[in-house]
C-alpha atoms as a PDB file:
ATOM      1  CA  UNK A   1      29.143-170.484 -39.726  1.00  0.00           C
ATOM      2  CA  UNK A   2      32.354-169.914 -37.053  1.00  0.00           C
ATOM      3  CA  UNK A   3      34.703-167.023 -37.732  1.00  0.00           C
ATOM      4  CA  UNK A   4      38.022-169.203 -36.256  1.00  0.00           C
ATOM      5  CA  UNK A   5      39.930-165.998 -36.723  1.00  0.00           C
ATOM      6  CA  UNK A   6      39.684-162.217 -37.131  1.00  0.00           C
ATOM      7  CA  UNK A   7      41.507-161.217 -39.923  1.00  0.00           C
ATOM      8  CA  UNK A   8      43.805-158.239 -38.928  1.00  0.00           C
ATOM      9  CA  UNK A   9      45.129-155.805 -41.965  1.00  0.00           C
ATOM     10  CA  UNK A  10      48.821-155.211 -41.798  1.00  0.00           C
ATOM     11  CA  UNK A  11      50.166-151.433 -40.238  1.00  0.00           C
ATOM     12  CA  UNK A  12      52.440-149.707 -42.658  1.00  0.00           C
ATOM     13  CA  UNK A  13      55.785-149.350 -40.979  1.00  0.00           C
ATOM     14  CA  UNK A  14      55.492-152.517 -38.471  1.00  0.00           C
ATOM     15  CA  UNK A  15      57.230-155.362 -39.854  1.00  0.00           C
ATOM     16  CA  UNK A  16      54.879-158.328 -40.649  1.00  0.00           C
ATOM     17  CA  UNK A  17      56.135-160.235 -37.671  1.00  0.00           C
ATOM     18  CA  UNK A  18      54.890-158.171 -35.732  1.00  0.00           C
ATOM     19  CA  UNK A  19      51.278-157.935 -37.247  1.00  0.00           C
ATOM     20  CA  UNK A  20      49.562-160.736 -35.576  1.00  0.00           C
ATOM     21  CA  UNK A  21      50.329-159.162 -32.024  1.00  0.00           C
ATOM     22  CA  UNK A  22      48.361-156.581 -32.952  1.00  0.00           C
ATOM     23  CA  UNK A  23      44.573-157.276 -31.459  1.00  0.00           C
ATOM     24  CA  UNK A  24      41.461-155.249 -32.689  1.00  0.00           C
ATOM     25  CA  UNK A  25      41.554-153.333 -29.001  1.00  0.00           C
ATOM     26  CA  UNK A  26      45.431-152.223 -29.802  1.00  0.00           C
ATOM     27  CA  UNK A  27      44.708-150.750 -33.498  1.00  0.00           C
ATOM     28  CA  UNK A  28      42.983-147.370 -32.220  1.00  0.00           C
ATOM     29  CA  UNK A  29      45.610-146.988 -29.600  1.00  0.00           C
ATOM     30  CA  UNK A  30      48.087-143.864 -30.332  1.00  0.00           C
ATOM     31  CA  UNK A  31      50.963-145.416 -28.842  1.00  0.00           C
ATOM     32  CA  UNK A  32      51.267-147.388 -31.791  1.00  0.00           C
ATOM     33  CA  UNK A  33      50.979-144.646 -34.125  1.00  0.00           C
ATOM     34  CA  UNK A  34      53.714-141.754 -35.047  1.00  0.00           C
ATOM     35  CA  UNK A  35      56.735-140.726 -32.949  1.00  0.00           C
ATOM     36  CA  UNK A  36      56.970-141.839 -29.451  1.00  0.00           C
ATOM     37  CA  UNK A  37      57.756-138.785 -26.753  1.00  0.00           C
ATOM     38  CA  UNK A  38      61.164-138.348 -25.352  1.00  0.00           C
ATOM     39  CA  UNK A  39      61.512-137.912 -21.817  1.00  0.00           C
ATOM     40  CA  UNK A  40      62.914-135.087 -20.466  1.00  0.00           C
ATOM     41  CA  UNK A  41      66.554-135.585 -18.431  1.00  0.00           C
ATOM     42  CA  UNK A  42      66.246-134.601 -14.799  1.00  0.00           C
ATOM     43  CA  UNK A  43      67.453-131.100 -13.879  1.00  0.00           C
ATOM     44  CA  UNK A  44      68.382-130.548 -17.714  1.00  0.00           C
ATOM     45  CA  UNK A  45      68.515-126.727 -18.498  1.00  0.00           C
ATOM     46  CA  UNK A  46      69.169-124.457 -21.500  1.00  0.00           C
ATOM     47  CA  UNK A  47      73.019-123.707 -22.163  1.00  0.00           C
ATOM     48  CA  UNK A  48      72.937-119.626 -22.025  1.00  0.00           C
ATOM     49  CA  UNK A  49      75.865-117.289 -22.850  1.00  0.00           C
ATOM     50  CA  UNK A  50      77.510-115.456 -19.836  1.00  0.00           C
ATOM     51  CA  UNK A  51      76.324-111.812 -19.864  1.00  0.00           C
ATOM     52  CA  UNK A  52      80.161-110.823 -18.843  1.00  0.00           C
ATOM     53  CA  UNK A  53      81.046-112.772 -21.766  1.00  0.00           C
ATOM     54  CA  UNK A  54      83.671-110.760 -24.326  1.00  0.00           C
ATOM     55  CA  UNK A  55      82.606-112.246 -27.467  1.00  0.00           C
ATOM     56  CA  UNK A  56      79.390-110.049 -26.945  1.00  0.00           C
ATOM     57  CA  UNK A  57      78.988-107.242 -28.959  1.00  0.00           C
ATOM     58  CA  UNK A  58      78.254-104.922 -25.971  1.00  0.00           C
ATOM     59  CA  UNK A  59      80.742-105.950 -24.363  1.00  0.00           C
ATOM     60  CA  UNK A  60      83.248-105.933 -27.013  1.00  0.00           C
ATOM     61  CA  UNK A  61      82.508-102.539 -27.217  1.00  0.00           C
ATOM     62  CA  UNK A  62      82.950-101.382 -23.909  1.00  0.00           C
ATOM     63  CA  UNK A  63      86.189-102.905 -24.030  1.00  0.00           C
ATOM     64  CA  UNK A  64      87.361-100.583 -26.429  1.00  0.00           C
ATOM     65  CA  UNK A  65      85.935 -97.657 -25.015  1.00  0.00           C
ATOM     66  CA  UNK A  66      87.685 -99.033 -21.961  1.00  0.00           C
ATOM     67  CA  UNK A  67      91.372 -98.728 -24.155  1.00  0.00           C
ATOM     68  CA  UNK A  68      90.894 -95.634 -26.003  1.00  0.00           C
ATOM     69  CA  UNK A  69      90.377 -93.940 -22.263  1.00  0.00           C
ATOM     70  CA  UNK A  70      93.573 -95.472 -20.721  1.00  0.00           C
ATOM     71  CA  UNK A  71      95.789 -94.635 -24.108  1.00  0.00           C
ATOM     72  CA  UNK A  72      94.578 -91.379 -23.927  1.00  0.00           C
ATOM     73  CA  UNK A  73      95.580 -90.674 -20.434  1.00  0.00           C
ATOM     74  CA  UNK A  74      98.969 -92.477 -21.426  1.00  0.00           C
ATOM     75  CA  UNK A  75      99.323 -89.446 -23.940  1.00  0.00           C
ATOM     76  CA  UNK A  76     100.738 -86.658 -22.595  1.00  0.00           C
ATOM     77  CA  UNK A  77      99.518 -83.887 -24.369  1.00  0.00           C
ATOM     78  CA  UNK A  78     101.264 -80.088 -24.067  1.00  0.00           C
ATOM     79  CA  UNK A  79      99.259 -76.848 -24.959  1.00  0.00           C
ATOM     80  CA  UNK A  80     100.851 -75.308 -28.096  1.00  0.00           C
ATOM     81  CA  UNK A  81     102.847 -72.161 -27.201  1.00  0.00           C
ATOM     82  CA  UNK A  82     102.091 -68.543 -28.687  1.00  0.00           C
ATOM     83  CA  UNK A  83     103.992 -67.842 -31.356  1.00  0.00           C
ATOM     84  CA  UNK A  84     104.044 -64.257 -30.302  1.00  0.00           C
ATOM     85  CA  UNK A  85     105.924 -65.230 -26.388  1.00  0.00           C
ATOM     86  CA  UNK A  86     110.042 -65.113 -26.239  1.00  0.00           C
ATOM     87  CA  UNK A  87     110.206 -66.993 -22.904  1.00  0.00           C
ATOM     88  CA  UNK A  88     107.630 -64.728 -20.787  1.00  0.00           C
ATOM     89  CA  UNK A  89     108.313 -61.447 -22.710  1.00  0.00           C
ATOM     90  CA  UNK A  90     104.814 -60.769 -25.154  1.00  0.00           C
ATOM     91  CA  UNK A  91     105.778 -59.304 -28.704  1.00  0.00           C
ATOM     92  CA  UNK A  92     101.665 -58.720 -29.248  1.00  0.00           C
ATOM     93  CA  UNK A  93     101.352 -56.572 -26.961  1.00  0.00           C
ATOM     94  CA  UNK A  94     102.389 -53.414 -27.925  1.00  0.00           C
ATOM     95  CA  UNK A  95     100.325 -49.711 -28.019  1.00  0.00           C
ATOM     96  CA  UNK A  96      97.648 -49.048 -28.100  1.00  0.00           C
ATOM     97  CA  UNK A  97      96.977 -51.709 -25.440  1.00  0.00           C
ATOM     98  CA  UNK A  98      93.300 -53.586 -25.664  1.00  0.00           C
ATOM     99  CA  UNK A  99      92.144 -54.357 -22.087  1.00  0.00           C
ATOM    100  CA  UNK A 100      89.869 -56.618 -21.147  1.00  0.00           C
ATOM    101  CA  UNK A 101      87.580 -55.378 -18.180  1.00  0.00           C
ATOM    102  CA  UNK A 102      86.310 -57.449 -15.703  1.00  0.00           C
ATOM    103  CA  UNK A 103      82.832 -56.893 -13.889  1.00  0.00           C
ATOM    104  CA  UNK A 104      84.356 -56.042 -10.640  1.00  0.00           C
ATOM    105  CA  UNK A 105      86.915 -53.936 -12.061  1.00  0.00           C
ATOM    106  CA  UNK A 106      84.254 -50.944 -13.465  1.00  0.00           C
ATOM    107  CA  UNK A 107      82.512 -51.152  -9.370  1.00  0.00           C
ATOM    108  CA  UNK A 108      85.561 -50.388  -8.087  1.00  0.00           C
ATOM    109  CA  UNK A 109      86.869 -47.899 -10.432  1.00  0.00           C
ATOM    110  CA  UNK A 110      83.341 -46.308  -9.199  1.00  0.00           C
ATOM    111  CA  UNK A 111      83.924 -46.213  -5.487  1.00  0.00           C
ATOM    112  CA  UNK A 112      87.578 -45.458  -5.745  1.00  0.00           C
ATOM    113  CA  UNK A 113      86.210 -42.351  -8.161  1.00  0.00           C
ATOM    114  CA  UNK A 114      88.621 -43.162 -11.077  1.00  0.00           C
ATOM    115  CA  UNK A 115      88.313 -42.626 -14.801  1.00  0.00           C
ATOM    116  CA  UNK A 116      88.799 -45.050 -16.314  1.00  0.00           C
ATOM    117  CA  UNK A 117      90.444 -44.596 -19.883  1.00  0.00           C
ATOM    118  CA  UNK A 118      92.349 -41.465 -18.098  1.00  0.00           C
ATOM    119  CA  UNK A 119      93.648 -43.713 -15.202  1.00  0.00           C
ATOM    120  CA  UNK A 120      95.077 -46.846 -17.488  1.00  0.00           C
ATOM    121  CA  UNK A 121      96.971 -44.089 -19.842  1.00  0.00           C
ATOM    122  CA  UNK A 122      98.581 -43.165 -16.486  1.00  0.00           C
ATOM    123  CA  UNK A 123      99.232 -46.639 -15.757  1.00  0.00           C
ATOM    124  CA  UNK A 124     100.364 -47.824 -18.752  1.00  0.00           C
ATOM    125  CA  UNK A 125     101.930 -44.416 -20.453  1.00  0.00           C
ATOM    126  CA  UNK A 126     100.192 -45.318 -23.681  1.00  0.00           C
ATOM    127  CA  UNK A 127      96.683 -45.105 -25.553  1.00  0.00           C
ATOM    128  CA  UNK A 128      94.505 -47.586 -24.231  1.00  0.00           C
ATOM    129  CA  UNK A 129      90.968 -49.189 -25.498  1.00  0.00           C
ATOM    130  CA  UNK A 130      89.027 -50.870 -23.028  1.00  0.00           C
ATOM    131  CA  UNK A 131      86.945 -54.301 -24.695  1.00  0.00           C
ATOM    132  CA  UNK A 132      83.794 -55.200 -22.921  1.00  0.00           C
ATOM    133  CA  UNK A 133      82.606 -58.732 -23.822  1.00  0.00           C
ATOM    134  CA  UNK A 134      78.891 -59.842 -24.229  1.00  0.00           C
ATOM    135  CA  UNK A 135      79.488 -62.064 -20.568  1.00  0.00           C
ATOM    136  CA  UNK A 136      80.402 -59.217 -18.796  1.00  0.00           C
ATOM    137  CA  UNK A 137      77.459 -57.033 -20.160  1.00  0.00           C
ATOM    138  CA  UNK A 138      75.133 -59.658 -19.335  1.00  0.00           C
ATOM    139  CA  UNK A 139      76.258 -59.364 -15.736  1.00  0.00           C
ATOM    140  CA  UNK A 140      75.764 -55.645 -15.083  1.00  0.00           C
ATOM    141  CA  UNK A 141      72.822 -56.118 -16.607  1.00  0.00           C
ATOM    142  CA  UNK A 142      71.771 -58.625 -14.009  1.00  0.00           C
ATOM    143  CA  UNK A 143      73.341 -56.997 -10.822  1.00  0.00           C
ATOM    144  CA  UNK A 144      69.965 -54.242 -11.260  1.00  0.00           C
ATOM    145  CA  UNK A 145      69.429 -50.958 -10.940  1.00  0.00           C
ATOM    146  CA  UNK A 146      71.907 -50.900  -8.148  1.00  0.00           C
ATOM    147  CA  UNK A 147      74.704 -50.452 -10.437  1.00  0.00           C
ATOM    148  CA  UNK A 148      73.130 -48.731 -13.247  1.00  0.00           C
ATOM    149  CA  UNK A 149      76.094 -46.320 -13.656  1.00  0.00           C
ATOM    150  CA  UNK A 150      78.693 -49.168 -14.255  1.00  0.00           C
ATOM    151  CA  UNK A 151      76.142 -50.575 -16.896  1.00  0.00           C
ATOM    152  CA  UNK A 152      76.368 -46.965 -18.221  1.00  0.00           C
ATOM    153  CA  UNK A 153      79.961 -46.834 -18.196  1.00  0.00           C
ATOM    154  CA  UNK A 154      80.397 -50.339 -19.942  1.00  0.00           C
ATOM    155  CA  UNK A 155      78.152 -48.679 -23.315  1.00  0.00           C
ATOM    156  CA  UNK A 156      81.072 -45.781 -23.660  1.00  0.00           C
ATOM    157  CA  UNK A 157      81.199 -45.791 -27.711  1.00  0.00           C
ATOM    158  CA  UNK A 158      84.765 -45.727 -26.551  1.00  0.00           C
ATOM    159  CA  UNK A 159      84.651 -48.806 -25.501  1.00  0.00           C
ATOM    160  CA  UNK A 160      84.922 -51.526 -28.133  1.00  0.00           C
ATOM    161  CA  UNK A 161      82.085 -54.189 -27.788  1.00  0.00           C
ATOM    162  CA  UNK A 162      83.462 -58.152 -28.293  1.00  0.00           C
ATOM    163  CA  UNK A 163      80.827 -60.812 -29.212  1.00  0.00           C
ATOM    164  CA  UNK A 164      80.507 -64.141 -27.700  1.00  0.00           C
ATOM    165  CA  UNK A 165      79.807 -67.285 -29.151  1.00  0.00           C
ATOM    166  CA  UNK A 166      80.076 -69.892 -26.512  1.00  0.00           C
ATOM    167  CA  UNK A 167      77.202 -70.495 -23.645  1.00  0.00           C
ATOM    168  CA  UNK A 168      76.317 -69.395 -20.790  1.00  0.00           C
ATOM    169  CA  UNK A 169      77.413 -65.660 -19.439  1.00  0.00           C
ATOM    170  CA  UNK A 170      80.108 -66.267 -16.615  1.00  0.00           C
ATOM    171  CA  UNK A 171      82.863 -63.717 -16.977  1.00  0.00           C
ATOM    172  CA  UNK A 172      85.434 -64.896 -15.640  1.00  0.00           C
ATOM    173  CA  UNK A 173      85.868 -68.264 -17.726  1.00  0.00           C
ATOM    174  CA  UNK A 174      85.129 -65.950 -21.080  1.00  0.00           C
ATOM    175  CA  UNK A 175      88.048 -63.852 -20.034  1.00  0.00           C
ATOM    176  CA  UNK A 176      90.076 -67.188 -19.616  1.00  0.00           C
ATOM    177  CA  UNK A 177      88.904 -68.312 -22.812  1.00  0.00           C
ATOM    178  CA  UNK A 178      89.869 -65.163 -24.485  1.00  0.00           C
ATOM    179  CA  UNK A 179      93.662 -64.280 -23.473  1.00  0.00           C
ATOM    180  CA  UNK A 180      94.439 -68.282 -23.633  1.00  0.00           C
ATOM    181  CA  UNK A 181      93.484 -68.020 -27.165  1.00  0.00           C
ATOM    182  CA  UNK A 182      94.348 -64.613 -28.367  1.00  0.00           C
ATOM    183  CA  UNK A 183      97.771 -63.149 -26.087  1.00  0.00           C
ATOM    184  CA  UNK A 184      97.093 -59.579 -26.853  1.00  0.00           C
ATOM    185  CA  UNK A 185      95.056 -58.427 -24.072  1.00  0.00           C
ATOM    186  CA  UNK A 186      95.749 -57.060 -20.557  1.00  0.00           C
ATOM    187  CA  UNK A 187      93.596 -58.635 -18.505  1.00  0.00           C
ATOM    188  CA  UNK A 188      91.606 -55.624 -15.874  1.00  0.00           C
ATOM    189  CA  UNK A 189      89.799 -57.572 -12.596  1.00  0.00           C
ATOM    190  CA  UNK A 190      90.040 -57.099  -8.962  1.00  0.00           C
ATOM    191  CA  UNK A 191      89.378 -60.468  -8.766  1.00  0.00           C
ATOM    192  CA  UNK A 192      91.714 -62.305  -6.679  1.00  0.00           C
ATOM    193  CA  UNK A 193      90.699 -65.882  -7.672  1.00  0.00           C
ATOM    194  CA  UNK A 194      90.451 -65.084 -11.458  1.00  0.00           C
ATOM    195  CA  UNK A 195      93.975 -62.933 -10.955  1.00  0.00           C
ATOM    196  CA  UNK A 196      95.209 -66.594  -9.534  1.00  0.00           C
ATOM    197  CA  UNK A 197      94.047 -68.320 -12.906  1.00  0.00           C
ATOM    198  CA  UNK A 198      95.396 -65.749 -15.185  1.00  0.00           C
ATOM    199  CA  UNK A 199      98.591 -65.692 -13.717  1.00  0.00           C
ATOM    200  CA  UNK A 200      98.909 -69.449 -14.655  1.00  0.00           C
ATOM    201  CA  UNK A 201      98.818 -68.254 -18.344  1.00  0.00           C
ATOM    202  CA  UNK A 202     101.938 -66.594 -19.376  1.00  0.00           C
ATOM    203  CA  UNK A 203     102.450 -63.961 -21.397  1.00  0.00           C
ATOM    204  CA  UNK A 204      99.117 -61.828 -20.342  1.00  0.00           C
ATOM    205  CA  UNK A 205      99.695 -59.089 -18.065  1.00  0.00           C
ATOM    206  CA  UNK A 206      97.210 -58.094 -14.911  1.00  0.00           C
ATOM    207  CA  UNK A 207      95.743 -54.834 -14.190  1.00  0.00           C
ATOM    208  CA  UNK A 208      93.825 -54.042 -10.778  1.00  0.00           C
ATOM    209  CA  UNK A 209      93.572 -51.233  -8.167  1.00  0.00           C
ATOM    210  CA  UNK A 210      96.086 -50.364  -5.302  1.00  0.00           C
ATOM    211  CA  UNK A 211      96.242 -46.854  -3.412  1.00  0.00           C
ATOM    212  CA  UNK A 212      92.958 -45.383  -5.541  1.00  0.00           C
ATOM    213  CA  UNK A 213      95.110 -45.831  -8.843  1.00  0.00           C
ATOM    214  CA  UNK A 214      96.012 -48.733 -11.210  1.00  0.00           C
ATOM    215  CA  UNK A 215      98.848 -51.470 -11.219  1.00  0.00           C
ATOM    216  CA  UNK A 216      99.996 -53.527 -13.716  1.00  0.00           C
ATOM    217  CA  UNK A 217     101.225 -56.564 -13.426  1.00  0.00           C
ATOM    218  CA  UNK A 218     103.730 -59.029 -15.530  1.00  0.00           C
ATOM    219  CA  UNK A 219     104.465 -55.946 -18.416  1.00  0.00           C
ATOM    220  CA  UNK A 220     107.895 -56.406 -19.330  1.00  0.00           C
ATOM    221  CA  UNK A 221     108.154 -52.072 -18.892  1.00  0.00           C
ATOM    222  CA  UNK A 222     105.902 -52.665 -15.969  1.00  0.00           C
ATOM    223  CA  UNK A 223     104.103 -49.322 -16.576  1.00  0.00           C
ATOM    224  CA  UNK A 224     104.089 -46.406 -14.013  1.00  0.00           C
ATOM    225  CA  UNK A 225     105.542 -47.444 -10.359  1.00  0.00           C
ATOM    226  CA  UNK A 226     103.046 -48.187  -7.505  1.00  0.00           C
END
């Protein structure tokens, strides 16, 4: 008996037109079956985000930092003034007068063979109390056993002893520090570039060595004459 035809089952989701074009060679055949790939565009690439772009949270922030420096140079900001200065005239300092000595100040006091305490009551015509800070110390200390005497000077019990808190041990930005804070000191250096600095603060007077004896500097009675 003749098979005229080969009976073909019908493919869900082909229309039934469509049925008897199918052949038994086509019915294995993937291209009939599921989603058919897209091709690709030519040259087609991803959109991506400038990295300069300001809606970026990076870059949002940097912006901001960018402001906050710029209004804060715009700001003109003045030191607060002692409430202890009338003009340049000092009502804190008054006797007995607390001097701060420098590192420099001691060594020379040494080779110029002066006393000290005895030599800034001559100066100044008033009891005196030298202040040694922990920075200063630290450096005589360090300069050896060259200048052992100085060191031995500096730990007088006469002396009074002030503590530091901030870091590192350089003397002459603690002595900065100190009279721009507190404007009852007399500053005591032979230290012309730290002499230049304290000058720019006004209010504290300068004491230093001319003619093997001391000078003061900037006291509104000026002390004993040169």
């Amino acid at each position: 008996m003749a098979i005229s035809e080969t009976f073909v089952p019908p493919i869900i989701g082909i229309p039934e037109a469509n049925n008897h074009a199918l052949t038994p060679s086509t019915q294995g055949c993937g291209l009939c079956m599921g989603k058919a790939k897209k091709t690709r565009k030519f040259a087609a690439v991803k959109r991506m985000i400038n990295p300069n772009d300001i809606r970026l949270k990076e870059n949002q922030a940097k912006q901001q930092k960018k402001e906050a420096e710029a209004k804060e140079k715009a700001q003109r900001r003045v030191p607060q003034v002692a409430s202890s200065l009338f003009l340049q005239h000092n009502d804190a300092l008054v006797p007995p007068y607390r001097v701060l000595i420098d590192t420099n100040f001691i060594n020379f006091s040494l080779q110029n063979k002066l006393e000290l305490i005895g030599g800034m009551m001559d100066c100044l015509y008033a009891k005196c109390i030298p202040c040694v800070t922990d920075c200063v110390m630290a450096e005589l200390e360090k300069l050896g056993h060259r200048y052992r005497v100085a060191l031995r000077i500096a730990r007088d019990p006469r002396f009074e002893r002030l503590s530091c808190s901030h870091s590192g041990t350089y003397a002459d930005d603690c002595l900065v520090q100190r009279v721009t804070s507190h404007r009852c000191f007399v500053v005591a250096t032979c230290d012309r570039e730290l002499r230049r600095r304290i000058r720019k603060i006004p209010g504290v007077p300068l004491m230093y060595i001319v003619r093997r004896r001391y000078a003061i500097e900037r006291l509104p009675d000026q002390g004993a004459p040169v």
